[in-house]
N, C-alpha and C. Protein backbone atom coordinates (compact mmCIF):
# COMPACT_ATOMS: atom_id res chain seq x y z
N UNK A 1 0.83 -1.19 0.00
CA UNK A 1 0.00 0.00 0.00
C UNK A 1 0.87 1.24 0.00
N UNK A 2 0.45 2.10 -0.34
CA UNK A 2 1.24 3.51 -0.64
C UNK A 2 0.33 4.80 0.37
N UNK A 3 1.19 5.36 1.04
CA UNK A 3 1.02 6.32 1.55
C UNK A 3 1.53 7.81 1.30
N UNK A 4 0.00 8.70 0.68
CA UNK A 4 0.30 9.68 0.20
C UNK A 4 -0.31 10.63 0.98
N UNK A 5 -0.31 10.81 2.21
CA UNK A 5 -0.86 11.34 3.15
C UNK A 5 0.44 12.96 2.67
N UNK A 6 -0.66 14.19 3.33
CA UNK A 6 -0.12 15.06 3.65
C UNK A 6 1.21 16.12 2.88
N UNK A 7 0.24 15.08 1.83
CA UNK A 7 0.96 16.30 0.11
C UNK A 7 2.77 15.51 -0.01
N UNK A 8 3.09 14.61 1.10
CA UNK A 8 4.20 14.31 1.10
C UNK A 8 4.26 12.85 -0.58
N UNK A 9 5.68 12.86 -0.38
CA UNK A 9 6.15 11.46 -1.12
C UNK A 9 5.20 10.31 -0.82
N UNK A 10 4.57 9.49 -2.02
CA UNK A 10 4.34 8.30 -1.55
C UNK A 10 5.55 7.47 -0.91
N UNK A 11 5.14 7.00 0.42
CA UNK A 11 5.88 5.47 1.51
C UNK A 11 5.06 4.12 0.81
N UNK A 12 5.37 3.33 0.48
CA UNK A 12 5.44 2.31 0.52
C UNK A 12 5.27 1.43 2.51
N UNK A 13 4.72 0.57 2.37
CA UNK A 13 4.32 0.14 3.67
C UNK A 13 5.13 -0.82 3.87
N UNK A 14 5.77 -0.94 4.81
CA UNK A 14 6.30 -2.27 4.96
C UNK A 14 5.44 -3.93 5.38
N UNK A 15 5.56 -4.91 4.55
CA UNK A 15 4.29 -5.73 4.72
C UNK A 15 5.03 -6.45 6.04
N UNK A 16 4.13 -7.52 6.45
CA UNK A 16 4.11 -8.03 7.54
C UNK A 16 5.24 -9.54 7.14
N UNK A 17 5.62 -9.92 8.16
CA UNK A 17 6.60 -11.30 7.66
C UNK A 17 5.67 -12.17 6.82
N UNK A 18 4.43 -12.25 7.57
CA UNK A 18 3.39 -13.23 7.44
C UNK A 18 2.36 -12.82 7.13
N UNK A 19 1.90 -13.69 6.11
CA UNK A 19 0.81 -12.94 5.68
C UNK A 19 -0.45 -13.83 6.23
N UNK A 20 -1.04 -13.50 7.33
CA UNK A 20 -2.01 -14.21 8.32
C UNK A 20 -3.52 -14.54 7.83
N UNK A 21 -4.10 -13.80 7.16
CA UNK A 21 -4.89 -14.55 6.03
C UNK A 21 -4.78 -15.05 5.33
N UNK A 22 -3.64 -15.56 4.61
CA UNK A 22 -3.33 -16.48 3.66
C UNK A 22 -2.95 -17.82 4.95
N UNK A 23 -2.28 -18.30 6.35
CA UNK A 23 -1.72 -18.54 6.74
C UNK A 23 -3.20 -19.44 7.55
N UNK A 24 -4.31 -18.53 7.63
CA UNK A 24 -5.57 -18.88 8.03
C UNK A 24 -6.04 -19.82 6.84
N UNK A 25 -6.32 -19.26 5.59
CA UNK A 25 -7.00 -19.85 4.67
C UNK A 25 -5.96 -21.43 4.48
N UNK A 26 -4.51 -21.48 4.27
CA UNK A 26 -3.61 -22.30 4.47
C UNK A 26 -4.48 -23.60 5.63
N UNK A 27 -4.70 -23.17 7.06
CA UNK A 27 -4.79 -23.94 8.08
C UNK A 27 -6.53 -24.20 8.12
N UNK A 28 -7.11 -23.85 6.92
CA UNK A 28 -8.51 -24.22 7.23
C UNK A 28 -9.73 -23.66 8.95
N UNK A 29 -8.50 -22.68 9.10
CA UNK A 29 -9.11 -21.53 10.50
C UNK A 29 -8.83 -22.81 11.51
N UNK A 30 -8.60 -24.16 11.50
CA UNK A 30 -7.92 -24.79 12.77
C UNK A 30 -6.76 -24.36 13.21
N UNK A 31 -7.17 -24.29 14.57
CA UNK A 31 -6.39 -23.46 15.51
C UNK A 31 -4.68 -24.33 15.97
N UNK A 32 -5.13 -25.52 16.05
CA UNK A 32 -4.72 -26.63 16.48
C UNK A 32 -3.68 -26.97 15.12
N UNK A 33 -4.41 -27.00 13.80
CA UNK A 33 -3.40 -26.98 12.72
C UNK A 33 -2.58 -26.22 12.59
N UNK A 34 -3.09 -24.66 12.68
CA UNK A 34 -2.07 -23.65 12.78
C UNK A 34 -0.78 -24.02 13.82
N UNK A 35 -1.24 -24.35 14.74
CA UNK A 35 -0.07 -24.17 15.82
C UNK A 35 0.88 -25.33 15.73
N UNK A 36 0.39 -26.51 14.49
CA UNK A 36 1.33 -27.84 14.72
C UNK A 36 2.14 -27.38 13.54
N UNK A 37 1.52 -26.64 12.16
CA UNK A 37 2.08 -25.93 10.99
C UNK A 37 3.75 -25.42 11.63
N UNK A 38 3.06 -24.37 12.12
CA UNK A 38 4.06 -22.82 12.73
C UNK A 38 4.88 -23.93 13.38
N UNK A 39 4.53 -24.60 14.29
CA UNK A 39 5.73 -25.40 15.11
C UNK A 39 6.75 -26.14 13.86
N UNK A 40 6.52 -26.81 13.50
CA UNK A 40 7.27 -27.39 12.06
C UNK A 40 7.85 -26.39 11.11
N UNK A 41 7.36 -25.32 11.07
CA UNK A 41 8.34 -24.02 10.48
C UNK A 41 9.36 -23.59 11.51
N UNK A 42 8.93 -23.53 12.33
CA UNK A 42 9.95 -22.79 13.46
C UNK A 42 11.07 -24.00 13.59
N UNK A 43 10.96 -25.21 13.73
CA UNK A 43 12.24 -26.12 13.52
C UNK A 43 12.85 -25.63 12.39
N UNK A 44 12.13 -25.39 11.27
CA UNK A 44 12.53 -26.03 10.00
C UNK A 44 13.20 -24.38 9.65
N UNK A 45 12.63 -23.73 10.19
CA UNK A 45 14.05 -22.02 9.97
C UNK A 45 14.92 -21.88 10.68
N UNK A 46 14.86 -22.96 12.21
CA UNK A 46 16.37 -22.93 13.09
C UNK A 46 16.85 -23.99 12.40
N UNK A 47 16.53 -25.05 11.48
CA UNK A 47 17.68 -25.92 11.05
C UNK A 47 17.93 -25.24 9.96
N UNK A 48 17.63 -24.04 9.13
CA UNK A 48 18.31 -23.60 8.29
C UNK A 48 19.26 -22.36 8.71
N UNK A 49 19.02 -22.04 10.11
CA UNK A 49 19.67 -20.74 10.63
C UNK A 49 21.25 -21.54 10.90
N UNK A 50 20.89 -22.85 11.78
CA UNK A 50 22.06 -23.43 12.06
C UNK A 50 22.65 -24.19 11.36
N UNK A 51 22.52 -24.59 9.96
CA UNK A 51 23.43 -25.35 9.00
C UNK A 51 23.53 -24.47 7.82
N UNK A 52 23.30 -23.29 8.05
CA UNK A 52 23.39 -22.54 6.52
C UNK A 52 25.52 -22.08 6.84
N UNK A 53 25.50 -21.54 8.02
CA UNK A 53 27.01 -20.97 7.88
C UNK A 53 27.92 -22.46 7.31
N UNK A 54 27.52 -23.60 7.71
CA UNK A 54 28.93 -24.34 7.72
C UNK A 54 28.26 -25.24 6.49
N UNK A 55 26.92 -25.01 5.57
CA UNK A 55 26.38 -25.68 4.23
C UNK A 55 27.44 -25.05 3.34
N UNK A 56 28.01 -26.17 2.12
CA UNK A 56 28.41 -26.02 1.22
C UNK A 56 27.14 -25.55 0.12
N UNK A 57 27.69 -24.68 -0.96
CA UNK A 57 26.79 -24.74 -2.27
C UNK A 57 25.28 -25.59 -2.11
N UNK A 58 25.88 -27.10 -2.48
CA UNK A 58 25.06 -27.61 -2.67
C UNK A 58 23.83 -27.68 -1.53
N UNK A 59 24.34 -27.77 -0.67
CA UNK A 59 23.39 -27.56 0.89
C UNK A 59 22.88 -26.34 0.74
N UNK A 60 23.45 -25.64 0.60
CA UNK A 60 22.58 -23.81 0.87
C UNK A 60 21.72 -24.15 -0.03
N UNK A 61 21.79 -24.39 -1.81
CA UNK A 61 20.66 -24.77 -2.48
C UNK A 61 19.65 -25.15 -1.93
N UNK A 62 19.92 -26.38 -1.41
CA UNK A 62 18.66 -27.49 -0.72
C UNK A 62 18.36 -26.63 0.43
N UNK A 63 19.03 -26.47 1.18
CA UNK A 63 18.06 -25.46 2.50
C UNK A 63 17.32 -24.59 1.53
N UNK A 64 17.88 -24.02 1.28
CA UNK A 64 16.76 -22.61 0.36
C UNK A 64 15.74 -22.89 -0.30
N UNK A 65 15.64 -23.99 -1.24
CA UNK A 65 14.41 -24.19 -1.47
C UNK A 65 13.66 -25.33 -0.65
N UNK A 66 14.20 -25.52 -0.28
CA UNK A 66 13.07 -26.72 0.95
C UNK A 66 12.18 -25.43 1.77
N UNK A 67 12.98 -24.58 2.03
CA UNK A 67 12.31 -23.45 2.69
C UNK A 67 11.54 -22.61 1.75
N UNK A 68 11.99 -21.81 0.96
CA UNK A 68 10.99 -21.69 0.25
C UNK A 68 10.02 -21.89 -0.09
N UNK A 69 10.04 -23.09 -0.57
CA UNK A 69 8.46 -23.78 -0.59
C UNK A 69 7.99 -23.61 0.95
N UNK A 70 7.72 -24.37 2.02
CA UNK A 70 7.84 -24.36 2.83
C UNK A 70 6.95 -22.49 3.11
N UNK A 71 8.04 -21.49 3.12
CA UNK A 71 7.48 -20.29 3.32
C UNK A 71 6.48 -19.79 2.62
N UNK A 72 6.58 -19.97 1.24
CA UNK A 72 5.47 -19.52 0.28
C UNK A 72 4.48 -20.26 0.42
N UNK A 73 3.80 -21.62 1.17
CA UNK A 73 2.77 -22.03 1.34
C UNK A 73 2.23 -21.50 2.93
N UNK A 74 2.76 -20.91 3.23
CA UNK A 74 2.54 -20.42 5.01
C UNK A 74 2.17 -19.12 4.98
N UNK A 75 2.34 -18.27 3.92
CA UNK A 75 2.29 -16.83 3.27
C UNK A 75 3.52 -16.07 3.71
N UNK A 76 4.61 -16.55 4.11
CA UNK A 76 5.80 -15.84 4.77
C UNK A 76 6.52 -15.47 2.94
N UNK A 77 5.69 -14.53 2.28
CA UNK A 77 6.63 -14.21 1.20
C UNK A 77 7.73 -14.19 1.31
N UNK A 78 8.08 -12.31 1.78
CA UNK A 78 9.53 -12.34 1.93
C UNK A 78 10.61 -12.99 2.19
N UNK A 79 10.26 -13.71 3.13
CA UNK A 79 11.43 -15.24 3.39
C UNK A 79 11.45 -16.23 2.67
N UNK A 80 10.21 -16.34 1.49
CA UNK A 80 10.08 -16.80 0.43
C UNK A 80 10.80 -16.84 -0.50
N UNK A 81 11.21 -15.45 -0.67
CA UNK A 81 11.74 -14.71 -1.66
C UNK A 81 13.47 -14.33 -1.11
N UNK A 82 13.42 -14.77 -0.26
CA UNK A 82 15.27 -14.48 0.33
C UNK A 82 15.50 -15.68 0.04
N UNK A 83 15.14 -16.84 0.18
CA UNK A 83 15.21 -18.13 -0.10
C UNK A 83 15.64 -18.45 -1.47
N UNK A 84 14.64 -18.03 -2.15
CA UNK A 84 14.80 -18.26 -3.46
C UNK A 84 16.19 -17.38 -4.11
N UNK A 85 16.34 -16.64 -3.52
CA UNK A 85 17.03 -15.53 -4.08
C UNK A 85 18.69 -16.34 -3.56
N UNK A 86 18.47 -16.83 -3.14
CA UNK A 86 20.11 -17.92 -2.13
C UNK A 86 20.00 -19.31 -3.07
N UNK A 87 18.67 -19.52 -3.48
CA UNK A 87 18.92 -20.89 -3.74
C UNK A 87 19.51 -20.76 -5.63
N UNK A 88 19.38 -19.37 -5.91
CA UNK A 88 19.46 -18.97 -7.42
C UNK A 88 21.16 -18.78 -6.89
N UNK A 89 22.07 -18.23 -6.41
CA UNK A 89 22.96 -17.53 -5.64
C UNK A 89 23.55 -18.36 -4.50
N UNK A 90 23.56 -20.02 -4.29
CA UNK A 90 24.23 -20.23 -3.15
C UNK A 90 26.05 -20.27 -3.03
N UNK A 91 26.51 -19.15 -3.53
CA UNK A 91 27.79 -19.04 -2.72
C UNK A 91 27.82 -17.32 -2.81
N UNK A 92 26.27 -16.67 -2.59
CA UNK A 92 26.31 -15.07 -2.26
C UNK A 92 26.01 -15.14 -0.60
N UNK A 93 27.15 -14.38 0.13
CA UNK A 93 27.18 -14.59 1.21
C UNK A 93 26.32 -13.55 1.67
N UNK A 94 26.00 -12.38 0.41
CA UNK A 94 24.85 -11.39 1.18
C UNK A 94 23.51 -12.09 0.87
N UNK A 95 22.78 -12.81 0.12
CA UNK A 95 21.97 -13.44 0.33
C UNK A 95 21.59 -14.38 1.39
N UNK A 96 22.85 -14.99 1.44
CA UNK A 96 22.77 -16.01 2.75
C UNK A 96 22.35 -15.04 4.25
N UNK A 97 23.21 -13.93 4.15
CA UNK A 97 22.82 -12.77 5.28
C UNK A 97 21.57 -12.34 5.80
N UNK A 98 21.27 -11.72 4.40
CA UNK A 98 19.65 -11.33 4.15
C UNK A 98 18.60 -12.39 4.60
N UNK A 99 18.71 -13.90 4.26
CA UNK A 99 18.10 -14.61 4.55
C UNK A 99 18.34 -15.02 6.01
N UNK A 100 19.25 -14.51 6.29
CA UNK A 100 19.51 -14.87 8.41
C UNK A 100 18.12 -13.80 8.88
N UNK A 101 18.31 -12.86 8.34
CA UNK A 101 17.97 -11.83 8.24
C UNK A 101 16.13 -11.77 8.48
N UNK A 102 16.03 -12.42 7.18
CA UNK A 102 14.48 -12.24 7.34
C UNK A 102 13.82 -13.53 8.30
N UNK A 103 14.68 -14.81 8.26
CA UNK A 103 14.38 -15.88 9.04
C UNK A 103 13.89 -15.22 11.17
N UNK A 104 15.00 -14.37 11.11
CA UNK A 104 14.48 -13.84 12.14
C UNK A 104 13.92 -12.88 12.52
N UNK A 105 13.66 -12.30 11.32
CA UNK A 105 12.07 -11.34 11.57
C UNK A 105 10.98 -12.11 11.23
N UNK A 106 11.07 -13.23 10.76
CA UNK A 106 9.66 -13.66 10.04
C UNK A 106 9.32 -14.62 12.05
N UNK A 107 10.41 -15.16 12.49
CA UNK A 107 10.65 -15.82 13.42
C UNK A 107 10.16 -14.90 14.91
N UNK A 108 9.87 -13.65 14.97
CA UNK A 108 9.86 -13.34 15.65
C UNK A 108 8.34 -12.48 15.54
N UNK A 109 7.79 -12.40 14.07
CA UNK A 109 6.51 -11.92 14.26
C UNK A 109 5.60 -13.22 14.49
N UNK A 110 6.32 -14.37 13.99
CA UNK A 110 5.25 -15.32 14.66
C UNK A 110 4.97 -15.66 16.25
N UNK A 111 5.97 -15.45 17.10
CA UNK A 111 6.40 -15.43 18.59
C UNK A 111 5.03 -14.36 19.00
N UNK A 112 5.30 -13.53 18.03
CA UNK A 112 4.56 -11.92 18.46
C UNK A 112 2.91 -12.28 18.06
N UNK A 113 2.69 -12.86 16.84
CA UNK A 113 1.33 -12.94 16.99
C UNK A 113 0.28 -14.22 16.14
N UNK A 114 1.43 -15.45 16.08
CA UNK A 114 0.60 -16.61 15.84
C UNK A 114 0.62 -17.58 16.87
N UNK A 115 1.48 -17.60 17.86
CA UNK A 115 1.29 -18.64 18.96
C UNK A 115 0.06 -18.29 19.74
């Protein structure tokens, strides 16, 4: 969304890690699914937080898109899209960054408001 409030520059909004209506429609509004989902992501972005520094190439590939997918069915675009962007790029160490990066913002808005 764009914000053109007050004769100023359009802002651009920053979106959310998660996109929680997609994440609902995903879990069929079970509450119980949601929370076994999110639990199985939350392993599955600390085993990529903790084997991405010492993954070769070929590993960063496979983490990245295992996650990827993984994120883009949960609505976690952006981490979607850092993913992908590492798994196109696995020996860019700023991708690999970026993706530390969004793993723990995406990691920490779920703490904040899907548990």
């Amino acid at each position: 969304m764009m914000d053109e409030g007050y004769g100023g520059p359009a802002v651009e909004e920053k979106k959310a890690p998660l996109d929680l209506a997609h994440l609902e429609r995903q879990t069929m509004g079970d509450e119980s699914l949601r929370r076994d989902v999110m639990a199985l992501f939350d392993e599955q972005m600390n085993a990529v937080r903790a084997g991405l520094a010492e993954a070769d190439e070929d590993e960063r590939r496979q983490l990245a898109h295992r996650l990827a997918g993984s994120a883009r069915a949960l609505g976690a675009f952006a981490l979607a899209e850092g993913a992908s962007r590492l798994e196109a790029a696995p020996s860019s160490d700023a991708a690999a960054k970026r993706l530390l990066e969004l793993i723990e913002e995406t990691a920490a808005f779920i703490a904040r408001h899907v548990r």
